[in-house]
PDB file of N, CA and C in Angstrom:
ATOM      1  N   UNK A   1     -28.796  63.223  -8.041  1.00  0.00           N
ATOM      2  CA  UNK A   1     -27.723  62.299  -7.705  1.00  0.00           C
ATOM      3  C   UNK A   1     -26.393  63.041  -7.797  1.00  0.00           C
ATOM      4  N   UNK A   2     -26.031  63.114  -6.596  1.00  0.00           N
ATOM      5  CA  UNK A   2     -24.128  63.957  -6.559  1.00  0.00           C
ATOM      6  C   UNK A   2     -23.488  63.079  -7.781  1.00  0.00           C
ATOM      7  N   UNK A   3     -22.264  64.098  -8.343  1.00  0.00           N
ATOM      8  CA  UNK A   3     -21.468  64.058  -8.985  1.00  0.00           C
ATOM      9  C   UNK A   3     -20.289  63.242  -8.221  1.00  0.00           C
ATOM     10  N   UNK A   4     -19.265  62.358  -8.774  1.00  0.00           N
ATOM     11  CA  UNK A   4     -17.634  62.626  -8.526  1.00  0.00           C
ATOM     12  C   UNK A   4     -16.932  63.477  -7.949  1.00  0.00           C
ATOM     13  N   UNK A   5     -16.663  64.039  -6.922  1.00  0.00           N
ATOM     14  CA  UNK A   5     -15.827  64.812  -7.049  1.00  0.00           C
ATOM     15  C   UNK A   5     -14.553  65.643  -7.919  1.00  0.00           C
ATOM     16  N   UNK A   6     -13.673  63.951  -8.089  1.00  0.00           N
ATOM     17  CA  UNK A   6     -12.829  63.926  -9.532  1.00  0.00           C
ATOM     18  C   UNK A   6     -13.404  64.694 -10.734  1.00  0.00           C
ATOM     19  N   UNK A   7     -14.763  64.783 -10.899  1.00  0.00           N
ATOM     20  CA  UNK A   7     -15.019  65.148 -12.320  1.00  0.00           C
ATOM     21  C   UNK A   7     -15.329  66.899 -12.075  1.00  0.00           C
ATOM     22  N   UNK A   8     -15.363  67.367 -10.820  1.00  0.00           N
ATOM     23  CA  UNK A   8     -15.633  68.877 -11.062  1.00  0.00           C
ATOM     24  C   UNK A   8     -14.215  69.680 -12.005  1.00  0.00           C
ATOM     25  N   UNK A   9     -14.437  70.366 -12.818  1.00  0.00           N
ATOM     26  CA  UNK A   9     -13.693  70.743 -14.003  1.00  0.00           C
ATOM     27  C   UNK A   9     -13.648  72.266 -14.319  1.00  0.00           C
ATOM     28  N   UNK A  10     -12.427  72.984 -14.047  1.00  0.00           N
ATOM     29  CA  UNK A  10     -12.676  74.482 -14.117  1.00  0.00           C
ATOM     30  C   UNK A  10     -13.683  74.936 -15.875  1.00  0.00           C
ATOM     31  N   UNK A  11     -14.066  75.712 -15.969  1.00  0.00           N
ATOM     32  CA  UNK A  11     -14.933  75.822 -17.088  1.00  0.00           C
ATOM     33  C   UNK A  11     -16.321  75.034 -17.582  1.00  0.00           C
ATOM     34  N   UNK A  12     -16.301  74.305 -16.823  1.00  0.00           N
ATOM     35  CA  UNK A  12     -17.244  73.258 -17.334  1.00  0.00           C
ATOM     36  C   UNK A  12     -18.433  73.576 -16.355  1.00  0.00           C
ATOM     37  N   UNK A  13     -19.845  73.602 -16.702  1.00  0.00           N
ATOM     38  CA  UNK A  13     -20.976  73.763 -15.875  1.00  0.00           C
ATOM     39  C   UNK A  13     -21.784  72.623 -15.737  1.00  0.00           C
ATOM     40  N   UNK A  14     -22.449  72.698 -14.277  1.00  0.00           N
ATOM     41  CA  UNK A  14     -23.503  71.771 -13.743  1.00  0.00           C
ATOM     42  C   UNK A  14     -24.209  72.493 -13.001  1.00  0.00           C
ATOM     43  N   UNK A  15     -25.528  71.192 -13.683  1.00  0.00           N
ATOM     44  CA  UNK A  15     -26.925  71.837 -13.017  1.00  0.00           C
ATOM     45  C   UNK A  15     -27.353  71.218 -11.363  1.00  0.00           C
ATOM     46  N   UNK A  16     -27.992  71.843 -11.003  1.00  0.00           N
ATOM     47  CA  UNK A  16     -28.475  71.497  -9.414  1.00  0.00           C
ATOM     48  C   UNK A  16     -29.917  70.351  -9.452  1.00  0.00           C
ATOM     49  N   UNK A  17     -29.776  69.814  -8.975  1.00  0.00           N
ATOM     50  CA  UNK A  17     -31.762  68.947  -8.292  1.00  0.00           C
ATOM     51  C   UNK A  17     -32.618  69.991  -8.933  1.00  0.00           C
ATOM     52  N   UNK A  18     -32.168  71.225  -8.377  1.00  0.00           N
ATOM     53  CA  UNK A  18     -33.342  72.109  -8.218  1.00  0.00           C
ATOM     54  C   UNK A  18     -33.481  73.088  -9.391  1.00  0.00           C
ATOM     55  N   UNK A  19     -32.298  73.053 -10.620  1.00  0.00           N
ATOM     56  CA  UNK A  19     -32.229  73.734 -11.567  1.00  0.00           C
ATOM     57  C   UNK A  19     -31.518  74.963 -11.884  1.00  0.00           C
ATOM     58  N   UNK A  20     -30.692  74.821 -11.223  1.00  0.00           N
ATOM     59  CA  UNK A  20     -29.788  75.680 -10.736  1.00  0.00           C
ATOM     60  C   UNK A  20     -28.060  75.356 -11.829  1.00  0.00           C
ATOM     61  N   UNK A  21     -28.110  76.395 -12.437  1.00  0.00           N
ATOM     62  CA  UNK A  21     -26.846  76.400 -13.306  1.00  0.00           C
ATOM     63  C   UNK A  21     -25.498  76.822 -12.415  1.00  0.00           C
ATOM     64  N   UNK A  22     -24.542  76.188 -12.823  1.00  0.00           N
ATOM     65  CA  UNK A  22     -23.186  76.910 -12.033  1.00  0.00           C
ATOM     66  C   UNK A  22     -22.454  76.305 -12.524  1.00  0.00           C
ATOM     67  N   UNK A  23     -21.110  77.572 -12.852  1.00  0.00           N
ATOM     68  CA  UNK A  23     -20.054  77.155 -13.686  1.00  0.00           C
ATOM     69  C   UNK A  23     -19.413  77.544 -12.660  1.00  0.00           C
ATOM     70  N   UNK A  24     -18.169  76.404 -12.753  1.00  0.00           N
ATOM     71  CA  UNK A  24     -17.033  76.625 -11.987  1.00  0.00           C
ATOM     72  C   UNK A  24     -16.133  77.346 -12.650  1.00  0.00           C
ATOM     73  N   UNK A  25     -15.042  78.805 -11.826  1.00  0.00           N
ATOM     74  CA  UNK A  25     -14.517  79.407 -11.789  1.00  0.00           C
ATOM     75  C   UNK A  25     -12.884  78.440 -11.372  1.00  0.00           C
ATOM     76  N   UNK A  26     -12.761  77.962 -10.513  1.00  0.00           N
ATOM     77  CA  UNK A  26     -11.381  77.157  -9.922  1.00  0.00           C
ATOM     78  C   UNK A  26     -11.937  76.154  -8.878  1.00  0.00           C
ATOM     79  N   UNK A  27     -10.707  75.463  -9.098  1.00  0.00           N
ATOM     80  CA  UNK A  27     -10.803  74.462  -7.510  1.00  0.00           C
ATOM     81  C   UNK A  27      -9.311  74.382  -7.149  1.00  0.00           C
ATOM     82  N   UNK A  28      -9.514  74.855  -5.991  1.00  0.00           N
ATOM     83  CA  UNK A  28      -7.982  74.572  -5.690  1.00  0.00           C
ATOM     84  C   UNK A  28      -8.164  74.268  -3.855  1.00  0.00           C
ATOM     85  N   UNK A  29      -7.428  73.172  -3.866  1.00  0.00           N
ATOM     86  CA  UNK A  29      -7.164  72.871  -1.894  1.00  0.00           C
ATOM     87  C   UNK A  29      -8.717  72.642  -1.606  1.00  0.00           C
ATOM     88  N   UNK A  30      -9.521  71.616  -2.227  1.00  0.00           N
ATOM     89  CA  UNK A  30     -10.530  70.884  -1.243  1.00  0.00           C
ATOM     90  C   UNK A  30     -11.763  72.041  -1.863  1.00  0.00           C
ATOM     91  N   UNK A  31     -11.716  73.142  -2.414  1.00  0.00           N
ATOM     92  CA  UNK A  31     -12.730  73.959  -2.929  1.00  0.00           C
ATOM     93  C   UNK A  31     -12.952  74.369  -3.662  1.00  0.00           C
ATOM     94  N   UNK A  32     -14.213  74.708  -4.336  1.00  0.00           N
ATOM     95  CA  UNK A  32     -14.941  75.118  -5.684  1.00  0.00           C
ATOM     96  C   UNK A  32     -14.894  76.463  -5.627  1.00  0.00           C
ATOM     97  N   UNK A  33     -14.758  77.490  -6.321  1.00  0.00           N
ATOM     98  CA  UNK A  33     -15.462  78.735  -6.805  1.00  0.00           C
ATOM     99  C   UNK A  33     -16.040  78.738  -7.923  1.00  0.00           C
ATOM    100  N   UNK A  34     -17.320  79.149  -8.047  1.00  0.00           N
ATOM    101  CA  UNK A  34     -18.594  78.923  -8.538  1.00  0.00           C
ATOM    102  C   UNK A  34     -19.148  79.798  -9.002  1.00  0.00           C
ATOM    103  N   UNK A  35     -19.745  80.831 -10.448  1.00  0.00           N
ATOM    104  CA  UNK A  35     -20.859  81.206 -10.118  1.00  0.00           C
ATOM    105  C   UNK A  35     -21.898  81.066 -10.536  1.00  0.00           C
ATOM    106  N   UNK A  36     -23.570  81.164 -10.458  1.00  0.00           N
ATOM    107  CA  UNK A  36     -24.268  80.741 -10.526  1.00  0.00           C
ATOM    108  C   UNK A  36     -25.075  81.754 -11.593  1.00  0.00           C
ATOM    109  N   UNK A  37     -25.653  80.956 -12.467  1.00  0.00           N
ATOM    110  CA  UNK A  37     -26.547  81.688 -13.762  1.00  0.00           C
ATOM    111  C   UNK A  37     -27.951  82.449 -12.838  1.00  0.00           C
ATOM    112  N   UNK A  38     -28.034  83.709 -13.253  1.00  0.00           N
ATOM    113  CA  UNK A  38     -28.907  84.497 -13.337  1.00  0.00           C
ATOM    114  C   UNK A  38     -29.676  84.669 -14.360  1.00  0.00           C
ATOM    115  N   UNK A  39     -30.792  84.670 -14.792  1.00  0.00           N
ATOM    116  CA  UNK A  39     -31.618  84.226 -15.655  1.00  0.00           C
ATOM    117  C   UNK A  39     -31.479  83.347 -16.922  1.00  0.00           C
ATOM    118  N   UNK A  40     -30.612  83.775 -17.932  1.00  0.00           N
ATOM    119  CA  UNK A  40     -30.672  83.589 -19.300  1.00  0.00           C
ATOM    120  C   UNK A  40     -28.922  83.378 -19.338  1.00  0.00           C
ATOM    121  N   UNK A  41     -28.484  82.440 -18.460  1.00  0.00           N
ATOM    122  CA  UNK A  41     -26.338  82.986 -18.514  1.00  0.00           C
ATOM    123  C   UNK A  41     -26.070  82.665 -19.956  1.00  0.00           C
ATOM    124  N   UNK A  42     -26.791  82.135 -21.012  1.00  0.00           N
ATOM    125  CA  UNK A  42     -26.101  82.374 -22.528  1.00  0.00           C
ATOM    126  C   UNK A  42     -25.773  83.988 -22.884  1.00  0.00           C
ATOM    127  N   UNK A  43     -26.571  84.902 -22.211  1.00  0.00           N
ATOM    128  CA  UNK A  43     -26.714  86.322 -22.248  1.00  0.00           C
ATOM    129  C   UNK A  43     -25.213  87.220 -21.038  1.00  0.00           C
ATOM    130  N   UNK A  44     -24.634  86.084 -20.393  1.00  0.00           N
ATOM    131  CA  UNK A  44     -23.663  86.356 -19.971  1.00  0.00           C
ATOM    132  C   UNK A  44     -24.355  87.067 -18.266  1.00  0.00           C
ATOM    133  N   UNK A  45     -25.397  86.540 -18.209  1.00  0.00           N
ATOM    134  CA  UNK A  45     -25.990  87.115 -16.940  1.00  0.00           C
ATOM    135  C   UNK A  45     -25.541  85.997 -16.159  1.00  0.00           C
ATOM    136  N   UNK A  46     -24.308  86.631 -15.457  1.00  0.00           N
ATOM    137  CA  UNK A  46     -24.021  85.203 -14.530  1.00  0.00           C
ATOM    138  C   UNK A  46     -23.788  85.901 -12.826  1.00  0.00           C
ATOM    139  N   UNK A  47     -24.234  85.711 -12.067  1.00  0.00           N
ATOM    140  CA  UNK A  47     -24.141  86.013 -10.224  1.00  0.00           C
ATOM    141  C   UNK A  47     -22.871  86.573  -9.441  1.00  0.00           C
ATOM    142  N   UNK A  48     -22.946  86.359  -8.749  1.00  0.00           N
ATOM    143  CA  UNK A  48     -21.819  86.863  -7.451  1.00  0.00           C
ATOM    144  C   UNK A  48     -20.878  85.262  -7.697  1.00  0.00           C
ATOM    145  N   UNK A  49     -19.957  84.836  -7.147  1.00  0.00           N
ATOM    146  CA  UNK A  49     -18.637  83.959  -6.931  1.00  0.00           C
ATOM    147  C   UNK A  49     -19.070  83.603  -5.564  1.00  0.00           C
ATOM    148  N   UNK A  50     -18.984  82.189  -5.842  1.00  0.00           N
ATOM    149  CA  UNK A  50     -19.049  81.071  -4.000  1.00  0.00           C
ATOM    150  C   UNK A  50     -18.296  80.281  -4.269  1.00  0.00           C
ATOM    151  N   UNK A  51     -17.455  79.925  -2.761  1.00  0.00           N
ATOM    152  CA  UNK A  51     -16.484  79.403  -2.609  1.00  0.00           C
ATOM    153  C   UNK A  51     -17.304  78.160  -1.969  1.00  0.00           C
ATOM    154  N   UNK A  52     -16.945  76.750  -1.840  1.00  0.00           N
ATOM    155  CA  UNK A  52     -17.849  75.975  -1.049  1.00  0.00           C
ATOM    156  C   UNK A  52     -16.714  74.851  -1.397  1.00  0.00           C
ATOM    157  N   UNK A  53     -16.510  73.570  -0.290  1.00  0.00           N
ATOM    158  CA  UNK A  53     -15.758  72.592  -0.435  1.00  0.00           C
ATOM    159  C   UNK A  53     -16.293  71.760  -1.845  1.00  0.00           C
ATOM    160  N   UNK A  54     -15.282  71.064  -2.091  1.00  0.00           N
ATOM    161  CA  UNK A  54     -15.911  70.241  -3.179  1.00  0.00           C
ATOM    162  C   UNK A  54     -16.731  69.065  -2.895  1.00  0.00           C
ATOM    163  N   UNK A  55     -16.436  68.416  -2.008  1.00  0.00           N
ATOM    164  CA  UNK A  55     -17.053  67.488  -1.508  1.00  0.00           C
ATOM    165  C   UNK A  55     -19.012  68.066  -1.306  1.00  0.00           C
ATOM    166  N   UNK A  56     -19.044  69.296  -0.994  1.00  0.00           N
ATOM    167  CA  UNK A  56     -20.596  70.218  -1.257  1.00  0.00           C
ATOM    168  C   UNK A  56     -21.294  70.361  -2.289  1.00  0.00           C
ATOM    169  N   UNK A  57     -19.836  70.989  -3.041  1.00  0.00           N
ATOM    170  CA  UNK A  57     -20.487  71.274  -4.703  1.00  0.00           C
ATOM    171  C   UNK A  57     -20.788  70.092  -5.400  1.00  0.00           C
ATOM    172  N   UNK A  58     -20.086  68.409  -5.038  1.00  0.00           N
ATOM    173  CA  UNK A  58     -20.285  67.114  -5.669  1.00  0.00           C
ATOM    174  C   UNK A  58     -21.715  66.957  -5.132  1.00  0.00           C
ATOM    175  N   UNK A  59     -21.959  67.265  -3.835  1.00  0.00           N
ATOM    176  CA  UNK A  59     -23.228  66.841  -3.404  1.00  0.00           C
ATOM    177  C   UNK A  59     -24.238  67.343  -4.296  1.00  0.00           C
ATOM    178  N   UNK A  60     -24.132  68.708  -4.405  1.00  0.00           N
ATOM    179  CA  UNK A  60     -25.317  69.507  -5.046  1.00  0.00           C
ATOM    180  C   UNK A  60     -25.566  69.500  -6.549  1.00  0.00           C
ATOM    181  N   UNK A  61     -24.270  69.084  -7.047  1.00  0.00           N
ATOM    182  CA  UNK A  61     -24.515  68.978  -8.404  1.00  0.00           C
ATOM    183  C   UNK A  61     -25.124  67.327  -9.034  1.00  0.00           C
ATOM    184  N   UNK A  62     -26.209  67.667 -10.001  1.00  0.00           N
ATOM    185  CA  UNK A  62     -26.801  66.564 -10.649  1.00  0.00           C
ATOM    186  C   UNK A  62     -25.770  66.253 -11.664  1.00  0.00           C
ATOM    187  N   UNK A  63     -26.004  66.937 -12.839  1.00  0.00           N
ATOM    188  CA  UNK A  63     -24.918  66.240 -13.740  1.00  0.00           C
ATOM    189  C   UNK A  63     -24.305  67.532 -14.596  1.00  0.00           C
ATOM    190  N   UNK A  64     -23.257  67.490 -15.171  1.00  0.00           N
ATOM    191  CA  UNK A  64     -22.237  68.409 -16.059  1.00  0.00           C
ATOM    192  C   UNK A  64     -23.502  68.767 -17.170  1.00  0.00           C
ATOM    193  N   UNK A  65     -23.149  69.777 -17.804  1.00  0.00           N
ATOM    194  CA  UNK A  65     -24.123  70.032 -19.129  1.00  0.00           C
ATOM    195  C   UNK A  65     -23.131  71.189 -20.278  1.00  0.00           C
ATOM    196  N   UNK A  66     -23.864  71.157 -21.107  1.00  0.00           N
ATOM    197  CA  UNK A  66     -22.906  71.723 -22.291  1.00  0.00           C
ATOM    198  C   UNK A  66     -22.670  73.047 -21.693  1.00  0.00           C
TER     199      UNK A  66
END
């Protein structure tokens, strides 16, 4: 179930449907930068940076998590 838009939050991470971790980096002007956990991201293993509208990233995200 998409998120709010309103509630995407620089620092704060959400998981995907599919299990998919991603912490947001910024939002600024209608878009997210994102990046996405690579195995274990408590270990600081975190991906490449995606830019994607927010209205996308609300879609894809299930819910915020610690």
């Amino acid at each position: 179930m998409p998120i709010p838009v309103n509630e995407i939050a620089v620092d704060k991470s959400y998981v995907t449907a599919t299990g998919q971790l991603r912490r947001v980096l910024k939002v600024d002007n209608g878009t997210v930068t994102y990046e996405e956990a690579r195995g274990k991201a408590v270990s600081g293993n975190w991906g490449l940076w995606t830019t994607v509208g927010d209205g996308k990233f609300a879609q894809d995200a299930d819910r915020k998590v610690r």
